[in-house]
C-alpha atoms as a PDB file:
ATOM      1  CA  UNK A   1     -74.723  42.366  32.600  1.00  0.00           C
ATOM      2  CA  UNK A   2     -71.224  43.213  31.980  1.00  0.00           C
ATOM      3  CA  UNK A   3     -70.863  40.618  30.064  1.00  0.00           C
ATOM      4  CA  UNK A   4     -73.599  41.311  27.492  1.00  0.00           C
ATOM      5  CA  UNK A   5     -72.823  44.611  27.097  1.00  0.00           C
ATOM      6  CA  UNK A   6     -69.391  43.435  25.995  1.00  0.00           C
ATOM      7  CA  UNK A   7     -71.122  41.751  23.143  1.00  0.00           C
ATOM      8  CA  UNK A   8     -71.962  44.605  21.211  1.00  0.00           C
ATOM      9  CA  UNK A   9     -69.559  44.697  18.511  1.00  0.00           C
ATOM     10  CA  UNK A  10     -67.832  46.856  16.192  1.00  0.00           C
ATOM     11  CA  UNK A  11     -64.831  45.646  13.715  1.00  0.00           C
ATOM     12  CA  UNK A  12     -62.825  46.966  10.508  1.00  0.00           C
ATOM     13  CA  UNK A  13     -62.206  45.638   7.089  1.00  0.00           C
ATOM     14  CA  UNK A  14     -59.555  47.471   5.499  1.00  0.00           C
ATOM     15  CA  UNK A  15     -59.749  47.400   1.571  1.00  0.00           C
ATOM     16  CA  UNK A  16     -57.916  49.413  -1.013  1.00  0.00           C
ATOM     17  CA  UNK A  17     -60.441  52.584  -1.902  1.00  0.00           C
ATOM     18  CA  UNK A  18     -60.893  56.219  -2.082  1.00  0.00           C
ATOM     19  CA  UNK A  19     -64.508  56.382  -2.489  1.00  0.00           C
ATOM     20  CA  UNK A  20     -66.325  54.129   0.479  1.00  0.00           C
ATOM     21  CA  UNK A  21     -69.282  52.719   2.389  1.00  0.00           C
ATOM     22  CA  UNK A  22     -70.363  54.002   5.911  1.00  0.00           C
ATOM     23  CA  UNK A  23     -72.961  52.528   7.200  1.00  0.00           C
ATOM     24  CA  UNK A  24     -74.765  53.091  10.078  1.00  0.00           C
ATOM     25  CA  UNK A  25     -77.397  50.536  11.686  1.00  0.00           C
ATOM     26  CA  UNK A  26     -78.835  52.788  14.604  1.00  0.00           C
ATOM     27  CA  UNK A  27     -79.447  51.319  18.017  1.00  0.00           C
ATOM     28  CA  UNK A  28     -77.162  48.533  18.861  1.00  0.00           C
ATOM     29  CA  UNK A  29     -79.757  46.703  20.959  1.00  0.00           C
ATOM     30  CA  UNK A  30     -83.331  45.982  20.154  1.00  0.00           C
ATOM     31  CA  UNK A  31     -86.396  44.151  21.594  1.00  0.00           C
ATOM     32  CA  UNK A  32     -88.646  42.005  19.785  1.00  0.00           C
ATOM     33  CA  UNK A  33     -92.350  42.306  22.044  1.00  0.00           C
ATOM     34  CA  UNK A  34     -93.589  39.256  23.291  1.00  0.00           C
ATOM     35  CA  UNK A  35     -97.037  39.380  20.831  1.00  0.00           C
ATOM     36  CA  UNK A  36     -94.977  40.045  17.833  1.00  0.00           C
ATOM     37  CA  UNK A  37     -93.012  38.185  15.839  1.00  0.00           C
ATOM     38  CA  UNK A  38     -91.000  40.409  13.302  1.00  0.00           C
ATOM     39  CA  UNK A  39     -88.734  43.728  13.951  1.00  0.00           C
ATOM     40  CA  UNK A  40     -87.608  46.263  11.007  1.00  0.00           C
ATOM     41  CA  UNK A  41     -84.459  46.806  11.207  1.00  0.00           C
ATOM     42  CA  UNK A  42     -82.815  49.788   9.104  1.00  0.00           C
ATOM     43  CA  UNK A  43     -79.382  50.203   7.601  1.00  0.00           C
ATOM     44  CA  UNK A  44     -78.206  53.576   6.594  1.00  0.00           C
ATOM     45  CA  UNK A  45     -74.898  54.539   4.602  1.00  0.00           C
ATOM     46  CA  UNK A  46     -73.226  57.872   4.562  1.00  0.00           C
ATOM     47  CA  UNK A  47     -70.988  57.000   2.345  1.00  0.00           C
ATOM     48  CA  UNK A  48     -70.200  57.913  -1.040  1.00  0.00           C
ATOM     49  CA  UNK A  49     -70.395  54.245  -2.599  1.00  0.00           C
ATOM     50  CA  UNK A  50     -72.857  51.627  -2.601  1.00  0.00           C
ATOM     51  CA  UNK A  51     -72.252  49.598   0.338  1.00  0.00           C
ATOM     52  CA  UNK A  52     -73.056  45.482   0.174  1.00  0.00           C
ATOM     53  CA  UNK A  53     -74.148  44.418   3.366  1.00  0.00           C
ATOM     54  CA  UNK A  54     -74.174  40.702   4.931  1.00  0.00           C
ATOM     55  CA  UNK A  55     -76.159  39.728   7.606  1.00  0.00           C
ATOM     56  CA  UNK A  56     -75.300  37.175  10.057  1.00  0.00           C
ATOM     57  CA  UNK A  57     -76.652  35.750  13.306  1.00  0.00           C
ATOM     58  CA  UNK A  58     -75.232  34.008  15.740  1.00  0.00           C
ATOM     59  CA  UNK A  59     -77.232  32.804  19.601  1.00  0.00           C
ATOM     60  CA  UNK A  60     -76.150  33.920  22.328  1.00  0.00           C
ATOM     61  CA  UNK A  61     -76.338  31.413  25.549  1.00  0.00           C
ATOM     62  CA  UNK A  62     -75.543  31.931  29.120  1.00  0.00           C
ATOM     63  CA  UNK A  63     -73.718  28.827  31.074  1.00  0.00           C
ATOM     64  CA  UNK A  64     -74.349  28.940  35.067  1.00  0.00           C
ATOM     65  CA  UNK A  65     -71.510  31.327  35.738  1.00  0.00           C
ATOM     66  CA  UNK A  66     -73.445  34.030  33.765  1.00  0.00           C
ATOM     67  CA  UNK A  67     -70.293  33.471  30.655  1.00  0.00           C
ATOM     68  CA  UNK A  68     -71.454  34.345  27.222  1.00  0.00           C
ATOM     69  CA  UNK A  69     -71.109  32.377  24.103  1.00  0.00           C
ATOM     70  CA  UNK A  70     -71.940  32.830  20.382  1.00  0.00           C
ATOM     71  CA  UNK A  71     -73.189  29.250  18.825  1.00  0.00           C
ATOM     72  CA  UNK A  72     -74.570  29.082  14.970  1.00  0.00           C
ATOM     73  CA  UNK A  73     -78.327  28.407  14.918  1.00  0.00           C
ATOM     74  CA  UNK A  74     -79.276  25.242  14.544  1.00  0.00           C
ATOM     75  CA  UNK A  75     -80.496  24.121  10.552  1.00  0.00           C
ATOM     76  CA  UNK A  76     -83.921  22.283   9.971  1.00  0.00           C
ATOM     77  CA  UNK A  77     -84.547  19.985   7.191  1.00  0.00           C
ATOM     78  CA  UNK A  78     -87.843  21.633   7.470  1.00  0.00           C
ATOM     79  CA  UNK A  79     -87.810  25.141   7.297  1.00  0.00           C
ATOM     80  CA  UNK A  80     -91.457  25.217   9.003  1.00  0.00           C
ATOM     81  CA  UNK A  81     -89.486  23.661  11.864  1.00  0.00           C
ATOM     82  CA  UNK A  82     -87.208  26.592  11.867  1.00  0.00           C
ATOM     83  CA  UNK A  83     -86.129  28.055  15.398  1.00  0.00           C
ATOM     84  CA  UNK A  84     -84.694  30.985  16.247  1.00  0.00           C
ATOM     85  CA  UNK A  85     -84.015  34.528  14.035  1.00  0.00           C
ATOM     86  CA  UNK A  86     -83.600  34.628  10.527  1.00  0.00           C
ATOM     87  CA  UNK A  87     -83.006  38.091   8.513  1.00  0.00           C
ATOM     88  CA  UNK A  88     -84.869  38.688   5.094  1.00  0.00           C
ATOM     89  CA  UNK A  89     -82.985  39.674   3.271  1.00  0.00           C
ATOM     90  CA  UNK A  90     -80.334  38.718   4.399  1.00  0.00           C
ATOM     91  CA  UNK A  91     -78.115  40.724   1.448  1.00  0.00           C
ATOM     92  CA  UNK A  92     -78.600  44.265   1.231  1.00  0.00           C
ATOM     93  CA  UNK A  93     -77.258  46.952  -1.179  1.00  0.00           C
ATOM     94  CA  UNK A  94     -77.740  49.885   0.159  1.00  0.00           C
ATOM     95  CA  UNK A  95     -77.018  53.379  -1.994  1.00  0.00           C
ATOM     96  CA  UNK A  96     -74.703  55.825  -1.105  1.00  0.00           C
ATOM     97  CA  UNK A  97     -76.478  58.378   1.287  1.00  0.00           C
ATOM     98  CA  UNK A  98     -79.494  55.870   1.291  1.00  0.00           C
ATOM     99  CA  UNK A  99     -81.078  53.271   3.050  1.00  0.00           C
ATOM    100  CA  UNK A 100     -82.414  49.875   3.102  1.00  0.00           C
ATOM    101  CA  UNK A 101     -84.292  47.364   5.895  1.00  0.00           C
ATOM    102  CA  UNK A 102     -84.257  43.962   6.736  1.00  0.00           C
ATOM    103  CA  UNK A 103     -86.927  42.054   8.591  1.00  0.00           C
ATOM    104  CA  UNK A 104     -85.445  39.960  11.598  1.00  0.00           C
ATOM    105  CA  UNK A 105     -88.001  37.500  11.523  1.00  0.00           C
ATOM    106  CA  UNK A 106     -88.534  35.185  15.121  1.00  0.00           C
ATOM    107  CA  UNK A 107     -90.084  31.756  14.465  1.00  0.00           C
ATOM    108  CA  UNK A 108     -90.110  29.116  17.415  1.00  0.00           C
ATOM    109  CA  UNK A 109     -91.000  28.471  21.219  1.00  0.00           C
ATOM    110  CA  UNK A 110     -91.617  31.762  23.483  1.00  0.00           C
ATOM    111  CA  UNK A 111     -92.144  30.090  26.345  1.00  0.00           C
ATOM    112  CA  UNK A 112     -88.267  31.496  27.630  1.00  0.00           C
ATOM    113  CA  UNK A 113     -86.301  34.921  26.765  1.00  0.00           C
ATOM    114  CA  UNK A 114     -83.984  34.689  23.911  1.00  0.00           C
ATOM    115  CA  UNK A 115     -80.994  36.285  22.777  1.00  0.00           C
ATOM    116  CA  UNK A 116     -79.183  36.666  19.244  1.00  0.00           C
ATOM    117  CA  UNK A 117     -75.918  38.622  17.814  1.00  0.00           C
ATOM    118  CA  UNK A 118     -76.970  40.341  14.930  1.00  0.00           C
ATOM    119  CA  UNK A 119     -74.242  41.026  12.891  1.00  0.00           C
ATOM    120  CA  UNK A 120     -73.775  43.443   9.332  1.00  0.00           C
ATOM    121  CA  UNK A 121     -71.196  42.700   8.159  1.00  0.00           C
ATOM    122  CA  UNK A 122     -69.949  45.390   4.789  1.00  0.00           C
ATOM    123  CA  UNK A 123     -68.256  43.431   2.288  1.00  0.00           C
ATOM    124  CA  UNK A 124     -66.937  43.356  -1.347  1.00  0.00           C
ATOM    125  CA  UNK A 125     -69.059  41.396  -3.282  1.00  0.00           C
ATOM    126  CA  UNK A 126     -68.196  38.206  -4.848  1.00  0.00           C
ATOM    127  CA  UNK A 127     -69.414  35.494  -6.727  1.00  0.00           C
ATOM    128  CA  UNK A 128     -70.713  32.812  -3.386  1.00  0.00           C
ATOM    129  CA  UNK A 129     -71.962  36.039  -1.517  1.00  0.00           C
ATOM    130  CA  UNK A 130     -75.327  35.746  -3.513  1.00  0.00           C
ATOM    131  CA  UNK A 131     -75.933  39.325  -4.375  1.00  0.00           C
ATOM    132  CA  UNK A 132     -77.909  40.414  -7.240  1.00  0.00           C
ATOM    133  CA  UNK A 133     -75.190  41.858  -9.340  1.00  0.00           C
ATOM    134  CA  UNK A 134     -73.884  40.557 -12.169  1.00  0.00           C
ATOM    135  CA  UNK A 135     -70.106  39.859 -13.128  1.00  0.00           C
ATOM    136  CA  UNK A 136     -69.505  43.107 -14.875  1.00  0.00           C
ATOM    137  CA  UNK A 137     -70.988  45.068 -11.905  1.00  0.00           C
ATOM    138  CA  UNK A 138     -68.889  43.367  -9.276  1.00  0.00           C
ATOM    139  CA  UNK A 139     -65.677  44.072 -11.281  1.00  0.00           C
ATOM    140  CA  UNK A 140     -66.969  47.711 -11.854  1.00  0.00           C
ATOM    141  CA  UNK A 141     -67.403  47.900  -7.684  1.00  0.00           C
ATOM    142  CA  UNK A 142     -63.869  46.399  -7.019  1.00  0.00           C
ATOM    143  CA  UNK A 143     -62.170  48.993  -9.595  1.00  0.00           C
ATOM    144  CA  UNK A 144     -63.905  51.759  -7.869  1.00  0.00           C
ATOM    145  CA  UNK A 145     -62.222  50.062  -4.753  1.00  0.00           C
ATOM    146  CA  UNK A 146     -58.812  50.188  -5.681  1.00  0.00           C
ATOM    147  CA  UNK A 147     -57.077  53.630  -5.826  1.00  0.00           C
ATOM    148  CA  UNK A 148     -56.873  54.305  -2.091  1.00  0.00           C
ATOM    149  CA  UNK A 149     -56.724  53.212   1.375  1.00  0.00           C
ATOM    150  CA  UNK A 150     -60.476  52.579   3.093  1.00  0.00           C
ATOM    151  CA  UNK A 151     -61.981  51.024   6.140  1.00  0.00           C
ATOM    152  CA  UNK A 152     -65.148  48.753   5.855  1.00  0.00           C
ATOM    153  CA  UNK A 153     -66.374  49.372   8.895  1.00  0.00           C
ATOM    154  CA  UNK A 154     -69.165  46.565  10.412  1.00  0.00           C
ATOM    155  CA  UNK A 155     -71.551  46.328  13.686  1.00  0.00           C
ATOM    156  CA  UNK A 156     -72.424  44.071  15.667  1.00  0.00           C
ATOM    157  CA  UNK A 157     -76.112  44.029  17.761  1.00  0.00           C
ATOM    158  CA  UNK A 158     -77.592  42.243  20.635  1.00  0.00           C
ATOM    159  CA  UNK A 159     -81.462  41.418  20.003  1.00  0.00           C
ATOM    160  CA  UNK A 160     -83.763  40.482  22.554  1.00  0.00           C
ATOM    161  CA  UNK A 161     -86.451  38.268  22.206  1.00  0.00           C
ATOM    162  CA  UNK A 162     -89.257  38.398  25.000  1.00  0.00           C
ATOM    163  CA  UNK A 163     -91.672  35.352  25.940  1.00  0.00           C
ATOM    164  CA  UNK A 164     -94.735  35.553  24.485  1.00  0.00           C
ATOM    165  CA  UNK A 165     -96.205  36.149  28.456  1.00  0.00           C
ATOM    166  CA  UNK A 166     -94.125  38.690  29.232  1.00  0.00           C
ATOM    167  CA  UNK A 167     -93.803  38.981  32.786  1.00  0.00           C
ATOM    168  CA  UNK A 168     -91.908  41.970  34.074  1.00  0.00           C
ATOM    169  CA  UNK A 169     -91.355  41.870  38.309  1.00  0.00           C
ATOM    170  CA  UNK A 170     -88.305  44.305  39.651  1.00  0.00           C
ATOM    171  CA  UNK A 171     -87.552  44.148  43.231  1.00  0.00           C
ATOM    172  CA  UNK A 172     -86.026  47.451  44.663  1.00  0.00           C
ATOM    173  CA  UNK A 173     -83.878  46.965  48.045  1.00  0.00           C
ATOM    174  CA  UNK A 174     -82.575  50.327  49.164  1.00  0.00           C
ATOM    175  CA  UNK A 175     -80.435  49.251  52.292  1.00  0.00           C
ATOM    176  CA  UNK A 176     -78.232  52.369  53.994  1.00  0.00           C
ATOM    177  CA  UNK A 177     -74.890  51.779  51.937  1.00  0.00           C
ATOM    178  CA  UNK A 178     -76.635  49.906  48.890  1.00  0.00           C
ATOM    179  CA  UNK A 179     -78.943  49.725  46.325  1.00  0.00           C
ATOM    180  CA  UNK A 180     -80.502  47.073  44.328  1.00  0.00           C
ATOM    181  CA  UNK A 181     -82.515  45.502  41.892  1.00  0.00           C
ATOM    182  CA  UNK A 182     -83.732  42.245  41.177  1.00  0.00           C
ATOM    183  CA  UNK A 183     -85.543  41.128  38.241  1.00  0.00           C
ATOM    184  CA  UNK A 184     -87.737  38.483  39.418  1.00  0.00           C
ATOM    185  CA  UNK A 185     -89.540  38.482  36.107  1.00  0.00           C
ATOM    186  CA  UNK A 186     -88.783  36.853  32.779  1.00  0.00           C
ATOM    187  CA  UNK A 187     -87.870  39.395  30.868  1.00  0.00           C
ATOM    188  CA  UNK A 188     -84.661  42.022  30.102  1.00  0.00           C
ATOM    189  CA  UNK A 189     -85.033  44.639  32.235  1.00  0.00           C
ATOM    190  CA  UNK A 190     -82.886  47.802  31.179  1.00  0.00           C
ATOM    191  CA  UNK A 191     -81.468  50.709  33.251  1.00  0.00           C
ATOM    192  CA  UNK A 192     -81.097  53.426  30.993  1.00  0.00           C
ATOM    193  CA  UNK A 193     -78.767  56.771  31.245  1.00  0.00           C
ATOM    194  CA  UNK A 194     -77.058  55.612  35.092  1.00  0.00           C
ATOM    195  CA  UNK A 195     -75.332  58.868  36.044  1.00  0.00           C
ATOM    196  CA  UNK A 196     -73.116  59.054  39.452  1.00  0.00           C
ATOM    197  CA  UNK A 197     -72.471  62.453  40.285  1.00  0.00           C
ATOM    198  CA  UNK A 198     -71.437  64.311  42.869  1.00  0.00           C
ATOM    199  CA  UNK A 199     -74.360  66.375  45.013  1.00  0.00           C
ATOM    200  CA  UNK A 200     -72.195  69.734  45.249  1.00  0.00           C
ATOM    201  CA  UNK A 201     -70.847  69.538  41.925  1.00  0.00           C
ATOM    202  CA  UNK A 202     -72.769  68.789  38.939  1.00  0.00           C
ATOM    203  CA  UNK A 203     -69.633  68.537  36.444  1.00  0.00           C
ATOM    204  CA  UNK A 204     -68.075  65.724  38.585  1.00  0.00           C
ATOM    205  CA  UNK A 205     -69.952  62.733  37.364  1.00  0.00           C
ATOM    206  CA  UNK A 206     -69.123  59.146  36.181  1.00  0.00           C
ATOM    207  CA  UNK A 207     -69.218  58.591  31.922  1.00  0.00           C
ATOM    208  CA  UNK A 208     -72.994  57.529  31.767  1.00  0.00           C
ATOM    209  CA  UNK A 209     -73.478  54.129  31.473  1.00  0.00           C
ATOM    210  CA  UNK A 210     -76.638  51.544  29.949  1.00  0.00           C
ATOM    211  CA  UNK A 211     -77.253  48.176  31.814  1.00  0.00           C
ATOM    212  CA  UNK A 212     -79.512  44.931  31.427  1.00  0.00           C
ATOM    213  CA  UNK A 213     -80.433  43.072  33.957  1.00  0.00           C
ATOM    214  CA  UNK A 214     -81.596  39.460  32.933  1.00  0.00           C
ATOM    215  CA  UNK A 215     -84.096  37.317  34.553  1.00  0.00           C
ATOM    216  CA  UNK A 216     -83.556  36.090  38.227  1.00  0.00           C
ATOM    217  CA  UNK A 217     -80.291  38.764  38.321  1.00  0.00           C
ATOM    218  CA  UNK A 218     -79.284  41.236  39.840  1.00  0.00           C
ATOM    219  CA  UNK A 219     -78.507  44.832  39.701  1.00  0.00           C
ATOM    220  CA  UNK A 220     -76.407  46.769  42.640  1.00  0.00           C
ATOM    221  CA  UNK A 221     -74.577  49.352  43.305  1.00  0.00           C
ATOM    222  CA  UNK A 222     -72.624  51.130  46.589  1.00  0.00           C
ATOM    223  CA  UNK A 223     -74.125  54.281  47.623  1.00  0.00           C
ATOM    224  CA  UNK A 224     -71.231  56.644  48.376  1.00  0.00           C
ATOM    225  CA  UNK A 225     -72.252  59.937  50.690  1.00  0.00           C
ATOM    226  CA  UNK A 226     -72.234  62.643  48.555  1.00  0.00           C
ATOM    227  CA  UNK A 227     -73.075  61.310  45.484  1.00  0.00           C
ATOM    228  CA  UNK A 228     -76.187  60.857  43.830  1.00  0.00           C
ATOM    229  CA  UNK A 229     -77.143  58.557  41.697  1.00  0.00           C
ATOM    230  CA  UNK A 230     -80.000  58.590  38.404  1.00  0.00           C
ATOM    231  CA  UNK A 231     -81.593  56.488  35.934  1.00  0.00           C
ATOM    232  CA  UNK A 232     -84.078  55.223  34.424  1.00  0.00           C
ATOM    233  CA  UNK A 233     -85.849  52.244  34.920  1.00  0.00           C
ATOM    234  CA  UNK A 234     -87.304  50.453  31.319  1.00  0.00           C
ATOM    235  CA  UNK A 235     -89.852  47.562  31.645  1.00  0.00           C
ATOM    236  CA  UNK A 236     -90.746  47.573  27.945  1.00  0.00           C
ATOM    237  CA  UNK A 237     -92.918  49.875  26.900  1.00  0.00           C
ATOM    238  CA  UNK A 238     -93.215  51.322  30.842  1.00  0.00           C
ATOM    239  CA  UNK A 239     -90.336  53.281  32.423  1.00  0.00           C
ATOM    240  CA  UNK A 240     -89.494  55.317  35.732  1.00  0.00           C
ATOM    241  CA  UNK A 241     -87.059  57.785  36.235  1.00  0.00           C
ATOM    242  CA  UNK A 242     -85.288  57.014  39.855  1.00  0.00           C
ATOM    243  CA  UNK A 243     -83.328  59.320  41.920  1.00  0.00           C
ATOM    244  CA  UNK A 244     -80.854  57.725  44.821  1.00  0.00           C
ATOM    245  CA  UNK A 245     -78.923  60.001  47.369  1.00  0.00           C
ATOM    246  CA  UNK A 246     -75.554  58.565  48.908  1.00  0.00           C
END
């Protein structure tokens, strides 16, 4: 768990500017259902300059010791063959102070739970990028660029794709020093908002923290007298709001 929540990125581009890009892509984990098959995904900028977004995705796979790694998706001669995510588009420009969506698009098996790095990536635009700006315009943009000091500033997402039988099955143990939770289903499982605070003193509590817990894992933590311990319990759409004494 610790290790996918390590995935969620977030990186710099520093480029010579006074007016700039911000942009701002929301929630940094999303779920595609398992009865559909695309997922809107929104990019915002606050910034004061158009911002030229890439979008790259990467797989994420688990080896047997639960380690994490990033591998390119795999290209079909056929693109009705295609498996795994694709974004379209998969350039954006996006206004200054505006908005603009992409569609992450699943095509493939569901018979298993994937999982995908979705990454925007600001950039300046040049000529291989494969925006739709012409010559003039992309000089005009890198002009604009050059009186300052900016940061591009880029994201990077975890996206969840659920079997098309979705099959959701947590196991609660609450044993006298510990607690725990296996998922025994096939899907993500997500405890939301886990607060550890102390029962006499409301102020002394733990930074708040998110978890997933993947299929056939396991979630646990040591109850501590004194304490006491809440969160919420998310099973898709379906979610339960748990309170655990020390």
């Amino acid at each position: 768990m610790k290790r996918l929540l390590a995935l969620v990125g977030f990186y710099f581009f520093t480029q010579a500017t006074i007016a700039a890009p911000s942009i701002n892509v929301g929630g940094v984990y999303d779920y595609l259902d398992g009865d559909k098959s695309t997922f809107l995904k929104r990019i915002f900028n606050g910034g004061d300059s158009t911002a030229f977004v890439k979008v790259n995705i990467l797989e994420i796979l688990f080896d047997a010791d639960g380690t994490a790694r990033e591998v390119p998706l795999k290209t079909q001669a056929d693109k009705s063959a295609r498996d795994g995510l694709m974004a379209s588009p998969a350039r954006l420009i996006v206004p200054a102070n505006g908005m603009q969506g992409t569609r992450l698009l699943y095509m493939g098996e569901r018979d298993k739970e994937r999982y995908f790095r979705v990454r925007f990536v600001p950039v300046v635009p040049e000529k291989e990028d494969e925006f739709a700006v012409s010559s003039e315009e992309r000089e005009d943009y890198k002009k604009s660029l050059s009186a300052g000091v900016t940061v591009l500033a880029g994201y990077g997402t975890v996206f969840f794709v659920r079997p098309k039988d979705t099959r959701f099955d947590s196991v609660i143990e609450n044993s006298p020093g510990n607690y725990r939770i296996r998922n025994n289903g096939n899907t993500v499982v997500v405890i939301d908002e886990f607060k550890d605070c102390s029962v006499k003193n409301e102020q002394d509590c733990q930074p708040t923290t998110k978890h997933h817990i993947l299929a056939g894992r396991t979630f646990n933590f040591e109850k501590q007298s004194g304490r006491e311990y809440r969160f919420t319990l998310v099973e898709g759409e379906k979610s339960k709001k748990l309170d655990v004494k020390g």
